[in-house]
Protein backbone atom coordinates (compact mmCIF):
# COMPACT_ATOMS: atom_id res chain seq x y z
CA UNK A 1 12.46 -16.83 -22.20
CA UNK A 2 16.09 -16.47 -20.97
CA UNK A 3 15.30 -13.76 -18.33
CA UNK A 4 12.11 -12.72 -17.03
CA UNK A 5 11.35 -9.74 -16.22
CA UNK A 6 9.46 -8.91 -13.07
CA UNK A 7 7.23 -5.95 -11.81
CA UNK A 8 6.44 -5.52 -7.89
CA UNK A 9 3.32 -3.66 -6.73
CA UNK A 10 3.26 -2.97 -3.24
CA UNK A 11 2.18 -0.04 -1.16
CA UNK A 12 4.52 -1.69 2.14
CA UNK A 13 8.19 -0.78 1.47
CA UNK A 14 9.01 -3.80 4.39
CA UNK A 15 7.35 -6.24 2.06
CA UNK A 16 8.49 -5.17 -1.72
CA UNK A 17 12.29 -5.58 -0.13
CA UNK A 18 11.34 -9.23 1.59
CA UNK A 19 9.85 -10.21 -2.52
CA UNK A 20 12.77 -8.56 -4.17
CA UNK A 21 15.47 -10.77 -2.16
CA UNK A 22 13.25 -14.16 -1.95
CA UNK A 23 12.83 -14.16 -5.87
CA UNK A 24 16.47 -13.43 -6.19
CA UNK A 25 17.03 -16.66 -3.97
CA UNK A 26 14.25 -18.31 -5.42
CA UNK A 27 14.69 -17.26 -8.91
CA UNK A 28 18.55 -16.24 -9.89
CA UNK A 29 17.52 -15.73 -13.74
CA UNK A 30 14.57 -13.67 -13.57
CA UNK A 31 15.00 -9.80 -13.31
CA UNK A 32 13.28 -7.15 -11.13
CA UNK A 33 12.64 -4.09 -13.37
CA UNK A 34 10.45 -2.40 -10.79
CA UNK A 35 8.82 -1.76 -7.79
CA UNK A 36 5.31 0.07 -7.91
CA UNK A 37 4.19 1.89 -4.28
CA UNK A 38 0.82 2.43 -5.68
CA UNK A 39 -1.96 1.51 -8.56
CA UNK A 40 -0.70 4.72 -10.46
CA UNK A 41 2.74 3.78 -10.12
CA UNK A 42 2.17 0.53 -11.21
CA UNK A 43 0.60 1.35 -14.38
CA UNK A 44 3.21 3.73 -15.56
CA UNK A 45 5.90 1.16 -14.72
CA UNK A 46 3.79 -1.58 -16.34
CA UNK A 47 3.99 0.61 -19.64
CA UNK A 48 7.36 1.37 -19.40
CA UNK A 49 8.90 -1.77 -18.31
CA UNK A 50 6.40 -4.18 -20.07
CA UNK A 51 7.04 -6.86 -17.30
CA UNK A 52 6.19 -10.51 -18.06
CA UNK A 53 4.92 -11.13 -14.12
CA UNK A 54 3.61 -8.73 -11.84
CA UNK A 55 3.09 -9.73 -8.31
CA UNK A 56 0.16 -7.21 -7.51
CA UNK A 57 -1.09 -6.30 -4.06
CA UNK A 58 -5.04 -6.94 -3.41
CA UNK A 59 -4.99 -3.41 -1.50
CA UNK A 60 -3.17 -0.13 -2.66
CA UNK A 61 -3.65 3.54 -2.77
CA UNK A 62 -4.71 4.75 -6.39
CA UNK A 63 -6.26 1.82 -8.22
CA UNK A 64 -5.68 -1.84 -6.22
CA UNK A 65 -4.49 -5.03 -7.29
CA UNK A 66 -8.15 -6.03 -8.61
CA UNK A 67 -8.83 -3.15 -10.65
CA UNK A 68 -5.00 -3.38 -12.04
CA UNK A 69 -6.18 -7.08 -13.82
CA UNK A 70 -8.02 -5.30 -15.98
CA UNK A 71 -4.64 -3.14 -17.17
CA UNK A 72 -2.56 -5.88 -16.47
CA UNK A 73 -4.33 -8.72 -18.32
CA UNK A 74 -3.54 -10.11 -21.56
CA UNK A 75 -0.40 -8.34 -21.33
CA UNK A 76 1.47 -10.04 -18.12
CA UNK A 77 0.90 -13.31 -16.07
CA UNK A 78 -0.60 -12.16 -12.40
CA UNK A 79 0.19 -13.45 -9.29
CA UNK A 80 -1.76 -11.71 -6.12
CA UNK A 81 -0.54 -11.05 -2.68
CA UNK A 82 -2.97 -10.37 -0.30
CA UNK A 83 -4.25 -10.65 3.50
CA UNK A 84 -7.71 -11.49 2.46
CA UNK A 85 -7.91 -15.48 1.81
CA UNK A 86 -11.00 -15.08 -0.62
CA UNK A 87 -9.44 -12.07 -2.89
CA UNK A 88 -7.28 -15.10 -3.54
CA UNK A 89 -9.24 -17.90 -4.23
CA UNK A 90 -11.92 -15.66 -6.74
CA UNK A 91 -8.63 -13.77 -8.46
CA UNK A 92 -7.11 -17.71 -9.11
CA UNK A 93 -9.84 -19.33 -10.45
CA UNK A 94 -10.18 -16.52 -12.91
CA UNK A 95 -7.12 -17.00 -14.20
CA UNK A 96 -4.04 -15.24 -12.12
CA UNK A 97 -1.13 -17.75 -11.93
CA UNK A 98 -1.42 -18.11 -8.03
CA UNK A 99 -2.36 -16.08 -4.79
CA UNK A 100 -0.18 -15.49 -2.20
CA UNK A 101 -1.27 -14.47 1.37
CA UNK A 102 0.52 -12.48 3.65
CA UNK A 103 2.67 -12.78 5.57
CA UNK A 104 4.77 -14.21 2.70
CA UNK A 105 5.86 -17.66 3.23
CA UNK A 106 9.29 -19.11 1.57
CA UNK A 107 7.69 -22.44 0.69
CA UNK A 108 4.53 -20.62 -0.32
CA UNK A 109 6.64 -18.20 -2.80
CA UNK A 110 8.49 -20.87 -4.29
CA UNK A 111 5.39 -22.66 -4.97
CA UNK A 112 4.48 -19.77 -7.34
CA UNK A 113 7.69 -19.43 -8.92
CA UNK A 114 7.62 -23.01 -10.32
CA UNK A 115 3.65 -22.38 -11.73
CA UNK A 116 4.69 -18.84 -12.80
CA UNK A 117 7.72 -20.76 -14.62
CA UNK A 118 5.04 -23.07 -15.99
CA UNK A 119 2.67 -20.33 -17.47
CA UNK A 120 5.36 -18.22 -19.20
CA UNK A 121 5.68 -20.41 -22.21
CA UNK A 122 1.39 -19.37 -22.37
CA UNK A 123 -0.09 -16.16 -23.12
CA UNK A 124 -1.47 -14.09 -20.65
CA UNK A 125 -5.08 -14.31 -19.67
CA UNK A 126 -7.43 -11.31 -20.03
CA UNK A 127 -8.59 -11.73 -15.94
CA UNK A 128 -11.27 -9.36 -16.85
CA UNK A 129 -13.79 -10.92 -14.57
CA UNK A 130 -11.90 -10.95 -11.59
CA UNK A 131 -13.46 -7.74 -10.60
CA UNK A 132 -17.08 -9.17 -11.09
CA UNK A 133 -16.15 -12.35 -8.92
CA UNK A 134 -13.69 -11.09 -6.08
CA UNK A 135 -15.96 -10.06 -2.73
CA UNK A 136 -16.21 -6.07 -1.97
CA UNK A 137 -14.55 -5.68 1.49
CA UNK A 138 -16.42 -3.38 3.70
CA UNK A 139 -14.39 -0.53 4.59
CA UNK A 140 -14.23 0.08 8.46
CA UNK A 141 -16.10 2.34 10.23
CA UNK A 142 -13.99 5.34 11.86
CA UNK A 143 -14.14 5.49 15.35
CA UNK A 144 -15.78 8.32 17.12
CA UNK A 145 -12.62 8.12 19.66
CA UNK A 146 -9.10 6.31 20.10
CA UNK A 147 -8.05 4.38 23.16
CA UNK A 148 -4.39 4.87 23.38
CA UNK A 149 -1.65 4.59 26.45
CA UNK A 150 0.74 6.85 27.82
CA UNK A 151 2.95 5.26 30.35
CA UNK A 152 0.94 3.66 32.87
CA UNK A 153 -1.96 5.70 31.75
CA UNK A 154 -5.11 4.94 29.26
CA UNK A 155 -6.72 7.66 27.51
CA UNK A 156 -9.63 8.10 25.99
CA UNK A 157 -9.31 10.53 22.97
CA UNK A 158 -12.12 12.04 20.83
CA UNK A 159 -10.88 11.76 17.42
CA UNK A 160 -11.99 15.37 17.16
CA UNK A 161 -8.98 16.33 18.61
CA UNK A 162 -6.44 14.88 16.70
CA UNK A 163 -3.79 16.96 15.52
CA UNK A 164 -1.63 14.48 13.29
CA UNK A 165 -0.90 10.42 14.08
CA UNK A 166 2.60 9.83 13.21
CA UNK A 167 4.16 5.81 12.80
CA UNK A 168 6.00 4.83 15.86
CA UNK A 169 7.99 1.30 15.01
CA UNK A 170 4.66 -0.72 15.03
CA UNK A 171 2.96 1.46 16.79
CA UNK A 172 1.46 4.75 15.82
CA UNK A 173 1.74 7.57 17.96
CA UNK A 174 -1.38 10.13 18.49
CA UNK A 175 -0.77 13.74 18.79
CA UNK A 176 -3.15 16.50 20.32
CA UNK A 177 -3.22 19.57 21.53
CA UNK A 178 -2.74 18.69 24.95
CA UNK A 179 -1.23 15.39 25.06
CA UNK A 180 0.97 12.28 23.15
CA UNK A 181 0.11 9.07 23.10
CA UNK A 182 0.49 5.27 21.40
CA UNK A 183 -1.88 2.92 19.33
CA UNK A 184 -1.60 -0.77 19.42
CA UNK A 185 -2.04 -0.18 15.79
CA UNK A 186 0.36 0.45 12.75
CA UNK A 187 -0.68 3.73 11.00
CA UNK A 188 -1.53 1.71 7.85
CA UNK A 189 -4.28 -0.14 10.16
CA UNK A 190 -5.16 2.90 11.52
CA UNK A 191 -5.11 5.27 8.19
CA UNK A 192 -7.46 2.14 6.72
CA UNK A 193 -10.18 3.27 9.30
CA UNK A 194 -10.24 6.91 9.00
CA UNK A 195 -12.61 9.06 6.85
CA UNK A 196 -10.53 10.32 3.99
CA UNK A 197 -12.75 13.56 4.09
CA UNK A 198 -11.18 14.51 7.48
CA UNK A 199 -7.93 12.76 7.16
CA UNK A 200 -4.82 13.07 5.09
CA UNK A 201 -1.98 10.72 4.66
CA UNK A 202 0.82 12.64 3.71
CA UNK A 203 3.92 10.43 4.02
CA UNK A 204 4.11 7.31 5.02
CA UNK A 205 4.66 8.13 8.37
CA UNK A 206 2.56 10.87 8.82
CA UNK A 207 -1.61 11.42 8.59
CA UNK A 208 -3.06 14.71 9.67
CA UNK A 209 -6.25 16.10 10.43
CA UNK A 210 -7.55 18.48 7.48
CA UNK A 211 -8.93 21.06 9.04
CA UNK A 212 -5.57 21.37 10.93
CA UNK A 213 -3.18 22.24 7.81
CA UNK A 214 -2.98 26.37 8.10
CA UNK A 215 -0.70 26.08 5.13
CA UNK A 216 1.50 24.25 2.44
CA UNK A 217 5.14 25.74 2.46
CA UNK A 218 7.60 24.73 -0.98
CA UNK A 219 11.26 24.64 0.64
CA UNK A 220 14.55 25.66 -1.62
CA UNK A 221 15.34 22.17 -2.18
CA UNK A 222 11.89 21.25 -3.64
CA UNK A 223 10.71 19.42 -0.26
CA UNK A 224 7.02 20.43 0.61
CA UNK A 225 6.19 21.32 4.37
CA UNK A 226 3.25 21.48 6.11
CA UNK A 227 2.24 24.25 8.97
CA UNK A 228 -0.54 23.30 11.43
CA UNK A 229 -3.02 25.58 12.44
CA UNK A 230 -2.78 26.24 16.85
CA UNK A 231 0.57 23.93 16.82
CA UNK A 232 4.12 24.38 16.28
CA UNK A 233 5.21 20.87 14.75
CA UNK A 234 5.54 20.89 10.63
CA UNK A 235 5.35 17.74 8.74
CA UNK A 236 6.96 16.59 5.78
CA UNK A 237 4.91 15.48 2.57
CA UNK A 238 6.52 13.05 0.35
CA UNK A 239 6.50 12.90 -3.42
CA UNK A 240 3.64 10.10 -3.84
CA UNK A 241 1.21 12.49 -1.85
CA UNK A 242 1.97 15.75 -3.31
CA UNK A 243 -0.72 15.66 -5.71
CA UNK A 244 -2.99 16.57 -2.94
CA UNK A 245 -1.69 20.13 -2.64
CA UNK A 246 -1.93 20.83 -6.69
CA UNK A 247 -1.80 24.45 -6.47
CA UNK A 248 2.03 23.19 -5.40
């Protein structure tokens, strides 16, 4: 195989770019065709690009990394990247070509590179009981209210009064009728423990209460705006959550 062609799947733009450049250190002959920010994505690119490797997330919007083995297998070798330690070990021993854990590791990577290199010249394996065999992870429960600071000041917020949490560097900042405020969370950690029923992620920067959106507003230029019912801000929704809103 002169040069291999690689598929990304990873919901965190931060760590698709930090894969993308240590292959291309790690790996100068191997080629990658694509980068998936979700399950869907990732099957659609799989089908297009017909990748030899995909390095699939454990945890993704749409359909994640475990459920993507079945799609994936017998058609392209698998190598995980997760947080979760025994994802890994279960998704290995039924056949993906390694596990790596987050935060990605140089050494680690290159590890995988040279078995990936190895396992080229072989078929792929079907990996069709990695589902059966990797651990169901609880989801959280959502909180019934936020503790989050403002200044010198801790407050004590009843998520029924969220307006809209919006990402703030590695923070998130939380947004109510009355007052701002910042979690010592990122708003993928937070969006993770939140009740999809009452929240929305709209962009990756943005999740807003449901019964908040007064209305969905289609700009000139194609962008789609959202209007919040008692408050003047109006957040953007990006192209991967658009679906939502179908009659859009």
């Amino acid at each position: 195989m002169i040069r291999p062609r690689i598929l990304i799947a990873d919901d965190e733009p931060l760590l698709r770019a930090e894969l993308r450049e240590m292959l291309a250190a790690l790996w100068p002959q191997a080629e990658v065709v694509g980068e998936a920010v979700d399950g869907i994505d990732a099957v659609r690119l799989g089908r297009e690009l017909s990748p030899d490797a995909v390095f699939l997330d454990v945890r993704m919007p749409g359909l994640d990394g475990i459920e993507l083995a079945h799609v994936f297998g017998g058609r392209s070798h698998v190598v995980f990247v997760t947080a979760h330690h025994e994802h890994a070990v279960a998704a290995f021993d039924e056949g993906a070509v390694d596990y790596v854990l987050k935060p990605v590791s140089h050494e680690r990577l290159a590890r995988a590179v040279e078995r990936l290199k190895g396992r080229l010249r072989m078929p792929p394996p079907s990996l069709r009981q990695v589902a059966g065999q990797v651990p169901e992870q609880p989801r959280p429960a959502q909180p019934a209210w936020l503790q989050a600071s403002s200044g010198q000041t801790i407050h004590f917020i009843d998520l029924a009064d969220v307006v809209y949490f919006c990402s703030d560097a590695k923070y998130t900042r939380v947004v109510t009728d009355t007052l701002e405020a910042h979690i010592r969370l990122s708003l993928k950690e937070l969006a993770d423990s939140l009740d999809g029923d009452a929240f929305w992620q709209i962009h990756r920067g943005y999740v807003v209460a449901l019964k908040r959106i007064a209305s969905a507003h289609r700009a000139e230029d194609g962008a789609l705006w959202l209007h919040l019912r008692g408050h003047g801000a109006r957040l953007p929704v990006s192209q991967r959550f658009q679906h939502l809103f179908k009659g859009m």
